[in-house]
Protein backbone atom coordinates (compact mmCIF):
# COMPACT_ATOMS: atom_id res chain seq x y z
CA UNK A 1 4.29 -30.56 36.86
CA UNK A 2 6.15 -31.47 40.03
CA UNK A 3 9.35 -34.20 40.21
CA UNK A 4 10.05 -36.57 42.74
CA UNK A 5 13.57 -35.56 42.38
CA UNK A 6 16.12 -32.28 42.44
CA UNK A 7 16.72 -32.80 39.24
CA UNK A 8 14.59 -32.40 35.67
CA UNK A 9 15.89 -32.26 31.57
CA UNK A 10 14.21 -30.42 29.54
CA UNK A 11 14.19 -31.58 25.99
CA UNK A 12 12.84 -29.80 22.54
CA UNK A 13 13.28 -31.76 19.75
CA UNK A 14 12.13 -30.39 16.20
CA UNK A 15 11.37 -31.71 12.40
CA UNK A 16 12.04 -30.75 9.43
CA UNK A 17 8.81 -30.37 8.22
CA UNK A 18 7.50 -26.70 9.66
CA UNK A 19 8.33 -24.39 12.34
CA UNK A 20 5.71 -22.54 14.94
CA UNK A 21 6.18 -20.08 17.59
CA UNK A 22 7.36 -22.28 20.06
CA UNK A 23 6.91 -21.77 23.95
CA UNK A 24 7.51 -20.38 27.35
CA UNK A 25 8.43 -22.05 30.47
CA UNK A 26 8.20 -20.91 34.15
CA UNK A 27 10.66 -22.89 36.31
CA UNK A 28 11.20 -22.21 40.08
CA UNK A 29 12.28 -24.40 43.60
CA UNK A 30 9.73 -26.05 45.75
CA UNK A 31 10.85 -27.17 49.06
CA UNK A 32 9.77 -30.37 50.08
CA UNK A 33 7.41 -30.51 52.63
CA UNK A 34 6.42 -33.61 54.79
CA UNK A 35 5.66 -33.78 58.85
CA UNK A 36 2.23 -32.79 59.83
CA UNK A 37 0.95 -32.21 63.62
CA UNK A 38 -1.63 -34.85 64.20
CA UNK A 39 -4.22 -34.01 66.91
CA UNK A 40 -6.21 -37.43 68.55
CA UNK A 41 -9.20 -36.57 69.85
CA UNK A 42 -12.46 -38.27 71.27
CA UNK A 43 -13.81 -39.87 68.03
CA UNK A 44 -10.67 -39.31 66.26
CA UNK A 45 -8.61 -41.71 68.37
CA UNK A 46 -6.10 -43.28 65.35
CA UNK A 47 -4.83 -41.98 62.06
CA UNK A 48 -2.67 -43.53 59.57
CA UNK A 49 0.52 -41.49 57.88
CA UNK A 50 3.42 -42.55 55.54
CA UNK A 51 6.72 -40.88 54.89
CA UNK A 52 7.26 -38.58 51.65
CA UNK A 53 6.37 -41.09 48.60
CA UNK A 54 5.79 -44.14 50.38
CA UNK A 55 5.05 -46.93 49.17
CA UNK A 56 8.09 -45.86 46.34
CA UNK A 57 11.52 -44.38 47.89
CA UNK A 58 11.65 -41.42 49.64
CA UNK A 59 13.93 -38.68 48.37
CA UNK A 60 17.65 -37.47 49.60
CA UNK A 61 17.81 -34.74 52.52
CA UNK A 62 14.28 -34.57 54.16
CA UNK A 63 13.93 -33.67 57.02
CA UNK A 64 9.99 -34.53 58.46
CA UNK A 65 8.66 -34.05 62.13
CA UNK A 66 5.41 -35.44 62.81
CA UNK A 67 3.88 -33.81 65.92
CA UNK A 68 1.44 -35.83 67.46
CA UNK A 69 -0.94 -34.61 70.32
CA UNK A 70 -3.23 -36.82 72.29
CA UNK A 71 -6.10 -36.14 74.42
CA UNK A 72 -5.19 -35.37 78.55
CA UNK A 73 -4.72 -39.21 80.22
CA UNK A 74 -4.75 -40.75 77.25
CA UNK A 75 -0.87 -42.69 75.51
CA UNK A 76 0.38 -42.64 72.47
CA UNK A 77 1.09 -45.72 70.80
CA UNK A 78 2.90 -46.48 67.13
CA UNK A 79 2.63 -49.94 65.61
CA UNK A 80 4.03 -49.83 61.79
CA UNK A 81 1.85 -51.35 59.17
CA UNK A 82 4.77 -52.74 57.24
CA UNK A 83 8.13 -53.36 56.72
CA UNK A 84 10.40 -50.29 58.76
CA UNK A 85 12.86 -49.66 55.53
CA UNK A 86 15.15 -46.60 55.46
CA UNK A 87 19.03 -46.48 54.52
CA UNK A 88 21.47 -47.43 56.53
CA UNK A 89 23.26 -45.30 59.41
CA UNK A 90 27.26 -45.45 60.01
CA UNK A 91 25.89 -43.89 63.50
C-alpha cells in the first residue's frame, strides 16, 4: 500500500471476545517520482502526460522535469487539454 500523502495512521483496534498472534508491519520512505524524458519520433509524433495525480490534487514539494526531445527540424509544441490549475505564486 502506497499514500498519496507524507503522512499515514496506523490503527489496531481489538474485542473482547479472543486474542490471536497479531502482526508485523514493514514501513519505509518512497520518494516521489514524476518527470519522464519523452522522445518524438517519426510515427510517434504526440504523447499525452499529466502531473503527479491528476485529475485529483497534486501533492506538496514535487519537484517534476519533463524532458522532451523531438526529431532534427522538427518544433515542439504544448497545447493543454484542460484547465492550467496549480496554487498560487507570491513570485
Amino acid at each position: 500500500m502506497e499514500t498519496t500523502d507524507s503522512a499515514l495512521i496506523v490503527q489496531f483496534v481489538s474485542d473482547g471476545t479472543g486474542t490471536g498472534q497479531g502482526f508485523s508491519l514493514f514501513v519505509e520512505d518512497v520518494p516521489i517520482a514524476c518527470g519522464d524524458t519523452i522522445n518524438l519520433r517519426p510515427g510517434r509524433t504526440s504523447q499525452t502526460f499529466t502531473s503527479l495525480n491528476y485529475p485529483q490534487n497534486y501533492v506538496h514539494n514535487l519537484d517534476c522535469v519533463w524532458i522532451i526531445i523531438a526529431p532534427a527540424n522538427e518544433l515542439v509544441q504544448l497545447d493543454f487539454l484542460d484547465d492550467f490549475n496549480i496554487e498560487r505564486h507570491s513570485r
